[in-house]
C-alpha atoms as a PDB file:
ATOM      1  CA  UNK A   1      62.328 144.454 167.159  1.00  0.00           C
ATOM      2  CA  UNK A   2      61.199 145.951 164.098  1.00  0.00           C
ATOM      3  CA  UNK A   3      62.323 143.567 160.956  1.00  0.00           C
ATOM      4  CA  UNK A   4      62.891 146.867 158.655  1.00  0.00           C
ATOM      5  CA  UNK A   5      65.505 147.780 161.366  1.00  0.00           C
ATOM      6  CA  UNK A   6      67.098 144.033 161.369  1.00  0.00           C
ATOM      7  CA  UNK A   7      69.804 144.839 158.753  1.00  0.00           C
ATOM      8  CA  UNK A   8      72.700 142.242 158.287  1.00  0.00           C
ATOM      9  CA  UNK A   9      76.404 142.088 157.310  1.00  0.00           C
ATOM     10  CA  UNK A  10      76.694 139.907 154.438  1.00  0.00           C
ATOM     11  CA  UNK A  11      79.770 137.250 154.951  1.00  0.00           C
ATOM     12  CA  UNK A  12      80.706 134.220 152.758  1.00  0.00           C
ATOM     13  CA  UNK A  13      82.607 131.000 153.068  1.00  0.00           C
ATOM     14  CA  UNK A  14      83.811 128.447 150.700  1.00  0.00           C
ATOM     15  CA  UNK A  15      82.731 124.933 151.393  1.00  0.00           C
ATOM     16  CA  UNK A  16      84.896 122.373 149.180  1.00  0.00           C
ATOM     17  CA  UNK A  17      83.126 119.245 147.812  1.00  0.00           C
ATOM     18  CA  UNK A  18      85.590 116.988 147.936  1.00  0.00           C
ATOM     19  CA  UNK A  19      88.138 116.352 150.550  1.00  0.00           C
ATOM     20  CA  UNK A  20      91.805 117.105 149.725  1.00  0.00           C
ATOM     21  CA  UNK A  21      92.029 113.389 148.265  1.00  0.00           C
ATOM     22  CA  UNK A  22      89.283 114.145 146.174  1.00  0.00           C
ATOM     23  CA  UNK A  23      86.949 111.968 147.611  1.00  0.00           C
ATOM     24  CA  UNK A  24      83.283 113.537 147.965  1.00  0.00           C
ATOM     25  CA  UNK A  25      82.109 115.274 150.558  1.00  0.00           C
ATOM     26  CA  UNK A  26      79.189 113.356 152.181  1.00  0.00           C
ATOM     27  CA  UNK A  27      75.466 114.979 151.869  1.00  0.00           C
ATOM     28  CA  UNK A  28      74.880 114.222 155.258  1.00  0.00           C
ATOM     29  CA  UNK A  29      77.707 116.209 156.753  1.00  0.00           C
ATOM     30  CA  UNK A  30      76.725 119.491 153.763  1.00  0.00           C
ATOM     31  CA  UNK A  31      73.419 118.964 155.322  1.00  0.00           C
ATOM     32  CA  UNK A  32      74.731 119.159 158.845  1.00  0.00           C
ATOM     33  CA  UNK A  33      76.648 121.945 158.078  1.00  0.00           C
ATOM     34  CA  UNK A  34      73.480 123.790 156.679  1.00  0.00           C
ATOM     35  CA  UNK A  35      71.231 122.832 159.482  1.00  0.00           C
ATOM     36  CA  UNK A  36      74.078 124.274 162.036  1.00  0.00           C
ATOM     37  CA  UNK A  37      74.500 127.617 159.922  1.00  0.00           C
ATOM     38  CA  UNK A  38      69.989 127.704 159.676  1.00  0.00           C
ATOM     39  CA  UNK A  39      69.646 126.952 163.585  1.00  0.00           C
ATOM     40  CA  UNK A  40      71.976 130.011 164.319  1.00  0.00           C
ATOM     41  CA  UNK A  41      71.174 132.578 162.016  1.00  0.00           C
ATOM     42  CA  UNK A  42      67.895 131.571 160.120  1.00  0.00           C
ATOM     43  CA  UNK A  43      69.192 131.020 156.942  1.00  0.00           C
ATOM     44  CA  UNK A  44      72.142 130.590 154.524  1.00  0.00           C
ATOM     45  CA  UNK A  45      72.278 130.618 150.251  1.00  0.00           C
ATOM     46  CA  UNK A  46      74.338 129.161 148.079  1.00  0.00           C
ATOM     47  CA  UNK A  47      75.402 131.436 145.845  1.00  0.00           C
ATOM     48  CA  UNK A  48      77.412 129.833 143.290  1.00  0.00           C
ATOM     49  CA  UNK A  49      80.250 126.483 142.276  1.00  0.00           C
ATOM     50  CA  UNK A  50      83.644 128.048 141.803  1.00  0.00           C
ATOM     51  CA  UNK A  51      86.922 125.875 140.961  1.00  0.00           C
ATOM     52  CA  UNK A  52      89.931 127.530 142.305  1.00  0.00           C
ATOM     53  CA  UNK A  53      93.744 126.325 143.532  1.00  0.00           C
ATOM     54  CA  UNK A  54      95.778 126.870 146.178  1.00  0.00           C
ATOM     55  CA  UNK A  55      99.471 125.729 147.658  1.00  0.00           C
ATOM     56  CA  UNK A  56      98.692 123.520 150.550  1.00  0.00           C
ATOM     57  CA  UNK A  57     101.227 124.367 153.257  1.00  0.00           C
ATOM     58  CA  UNK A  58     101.403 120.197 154.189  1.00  0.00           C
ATOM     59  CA  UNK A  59     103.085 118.897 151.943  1.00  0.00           C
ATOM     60  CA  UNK A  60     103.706 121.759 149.321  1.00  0.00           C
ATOM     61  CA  UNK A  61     101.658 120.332 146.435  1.00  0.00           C
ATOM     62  CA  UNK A  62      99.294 122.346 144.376  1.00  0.00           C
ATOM     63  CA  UNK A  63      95.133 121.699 145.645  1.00  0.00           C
ATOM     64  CA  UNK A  64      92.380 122.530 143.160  1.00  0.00           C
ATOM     65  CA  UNK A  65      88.672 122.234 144.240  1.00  0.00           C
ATOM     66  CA  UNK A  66      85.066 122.552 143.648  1.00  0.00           C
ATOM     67  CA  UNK A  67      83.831 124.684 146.273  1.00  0.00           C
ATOM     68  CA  UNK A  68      80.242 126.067 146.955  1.00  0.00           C
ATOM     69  CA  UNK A  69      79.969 129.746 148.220  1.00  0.00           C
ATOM     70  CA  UNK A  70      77.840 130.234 150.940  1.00  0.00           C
ATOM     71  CA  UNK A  71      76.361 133.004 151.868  1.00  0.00           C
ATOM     72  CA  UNK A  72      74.921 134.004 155.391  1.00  0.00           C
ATOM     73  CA  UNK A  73      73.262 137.178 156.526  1.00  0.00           C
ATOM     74  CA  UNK A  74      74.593 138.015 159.983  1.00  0.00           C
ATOM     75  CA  UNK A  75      72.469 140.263 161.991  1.00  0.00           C
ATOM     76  CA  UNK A  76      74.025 141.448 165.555  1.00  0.00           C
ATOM     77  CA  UNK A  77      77.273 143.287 164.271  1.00  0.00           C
ATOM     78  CA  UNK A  78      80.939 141.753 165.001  1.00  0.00           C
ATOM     79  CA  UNK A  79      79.674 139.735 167.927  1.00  0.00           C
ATOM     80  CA  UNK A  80      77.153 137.385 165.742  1.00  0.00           C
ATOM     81  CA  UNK A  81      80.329 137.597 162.412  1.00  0.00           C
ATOM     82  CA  UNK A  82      82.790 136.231 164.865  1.00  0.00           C
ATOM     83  CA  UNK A  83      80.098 133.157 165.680  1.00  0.00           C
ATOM     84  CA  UNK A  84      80.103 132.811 162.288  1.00  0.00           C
ATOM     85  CA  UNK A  85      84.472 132.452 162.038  1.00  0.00           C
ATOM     86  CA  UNK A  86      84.210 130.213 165.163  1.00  0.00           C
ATOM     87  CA  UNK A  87      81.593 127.669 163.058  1.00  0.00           C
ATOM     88  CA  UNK A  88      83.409 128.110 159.687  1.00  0.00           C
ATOM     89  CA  UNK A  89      86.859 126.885 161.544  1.00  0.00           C
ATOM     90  CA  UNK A  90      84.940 124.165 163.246  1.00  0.00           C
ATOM     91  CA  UNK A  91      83.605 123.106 159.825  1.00  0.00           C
ATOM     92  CA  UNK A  92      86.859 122.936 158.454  1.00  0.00           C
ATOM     93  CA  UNK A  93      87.686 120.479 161.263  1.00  0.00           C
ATOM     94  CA  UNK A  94      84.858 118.298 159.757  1.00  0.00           C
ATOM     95  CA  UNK A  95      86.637 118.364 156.341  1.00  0.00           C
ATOM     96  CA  UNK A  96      89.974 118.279 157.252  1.00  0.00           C
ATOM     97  CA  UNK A  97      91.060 121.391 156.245  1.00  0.00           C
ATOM     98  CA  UNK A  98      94.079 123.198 157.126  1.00  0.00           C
ATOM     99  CA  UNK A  99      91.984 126.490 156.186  1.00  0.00           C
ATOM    100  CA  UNK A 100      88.872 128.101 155.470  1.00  0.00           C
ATOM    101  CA  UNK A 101      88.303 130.681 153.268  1.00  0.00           C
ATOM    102  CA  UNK A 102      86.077 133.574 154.974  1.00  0.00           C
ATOM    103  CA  UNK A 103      84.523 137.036 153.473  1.00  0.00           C
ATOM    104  CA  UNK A 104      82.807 139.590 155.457  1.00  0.00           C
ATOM    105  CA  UNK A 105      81.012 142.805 152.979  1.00  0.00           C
ATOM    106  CA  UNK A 106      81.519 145.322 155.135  1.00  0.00           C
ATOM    107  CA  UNK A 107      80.415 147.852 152.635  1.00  0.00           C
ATOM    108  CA  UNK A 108      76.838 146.233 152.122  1.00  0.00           C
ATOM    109  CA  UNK A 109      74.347 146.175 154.031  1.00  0.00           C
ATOM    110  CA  UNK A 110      71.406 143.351 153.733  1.00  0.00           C
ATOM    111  CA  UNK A 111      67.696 144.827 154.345  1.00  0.00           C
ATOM    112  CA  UNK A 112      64.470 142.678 155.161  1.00  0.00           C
ATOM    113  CA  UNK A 113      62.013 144.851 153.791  1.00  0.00           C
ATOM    114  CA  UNK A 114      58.464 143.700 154.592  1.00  0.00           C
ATOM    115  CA  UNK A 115      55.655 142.897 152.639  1.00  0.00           C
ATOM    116  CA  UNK A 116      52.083 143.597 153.063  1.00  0.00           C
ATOM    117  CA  UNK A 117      51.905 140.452 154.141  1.00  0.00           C
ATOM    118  CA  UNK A 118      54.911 140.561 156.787  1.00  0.00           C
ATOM    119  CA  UNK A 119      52.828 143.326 158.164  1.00  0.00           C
ATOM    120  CA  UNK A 120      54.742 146.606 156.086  1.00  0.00           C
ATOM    121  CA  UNK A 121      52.573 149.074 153.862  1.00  0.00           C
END
């Protein structure tokens, strides 16, 4: 398959950095959770920290957290997105979340444009 004809649906999740009691989460299991996202779709970026707040549906208190936004390039159309939603969910398992926060940019489209070196003009 040509790479120039590999485009990608950009998606995003949040990953918090601390569990709901605010302890932090552990570098191993951020690491695991990048390996897992690298191993299925060759790559993932962190694209910035945001702080944000929600009502957790628990026990009705207010949540605030540090979260990372990661974003993944998802070639293969809705079959290879909805991979992505089933590993999201299954990360928030990990974390003990009761959600996960998930974006999918249908209106972009990611291009790998190659180089000389990749073999382009």
């Amino acid at each position: 398959m040509n790479a120039e004809s590999d485009n990608a649906t950009p998606c995003y999740f949040l990953l918090p950095l601390t569990y709901n009691d605010g302890t932090r989460v552990e570098k191993e299991l951020r690491e695991n959770i990048e390996t897992a996202i690298f191993v299925e779709f060759g790559g993932w970026r962190i694209t910035d920290t945001r702080r944000g707040g929600y009502l957790r549906t628990d026990n009705g208190l207010r949540q605030v957290e540090i979260t990372q936004r990661i974003r993944v390039d998802v070639k293969g159309g809705e079959k290879q997105i909805n991979r992505l939603r089933e590993m999201v969910r299954e990360f928030g398992v990990w974390l003990d979340q009761e959600t996960m926060h998930f974006e999918i940019d249908y209106g972009s489209k990611v291009e790998f444009l190659l180089t000389t070196k990749g073999g382009g003009k």
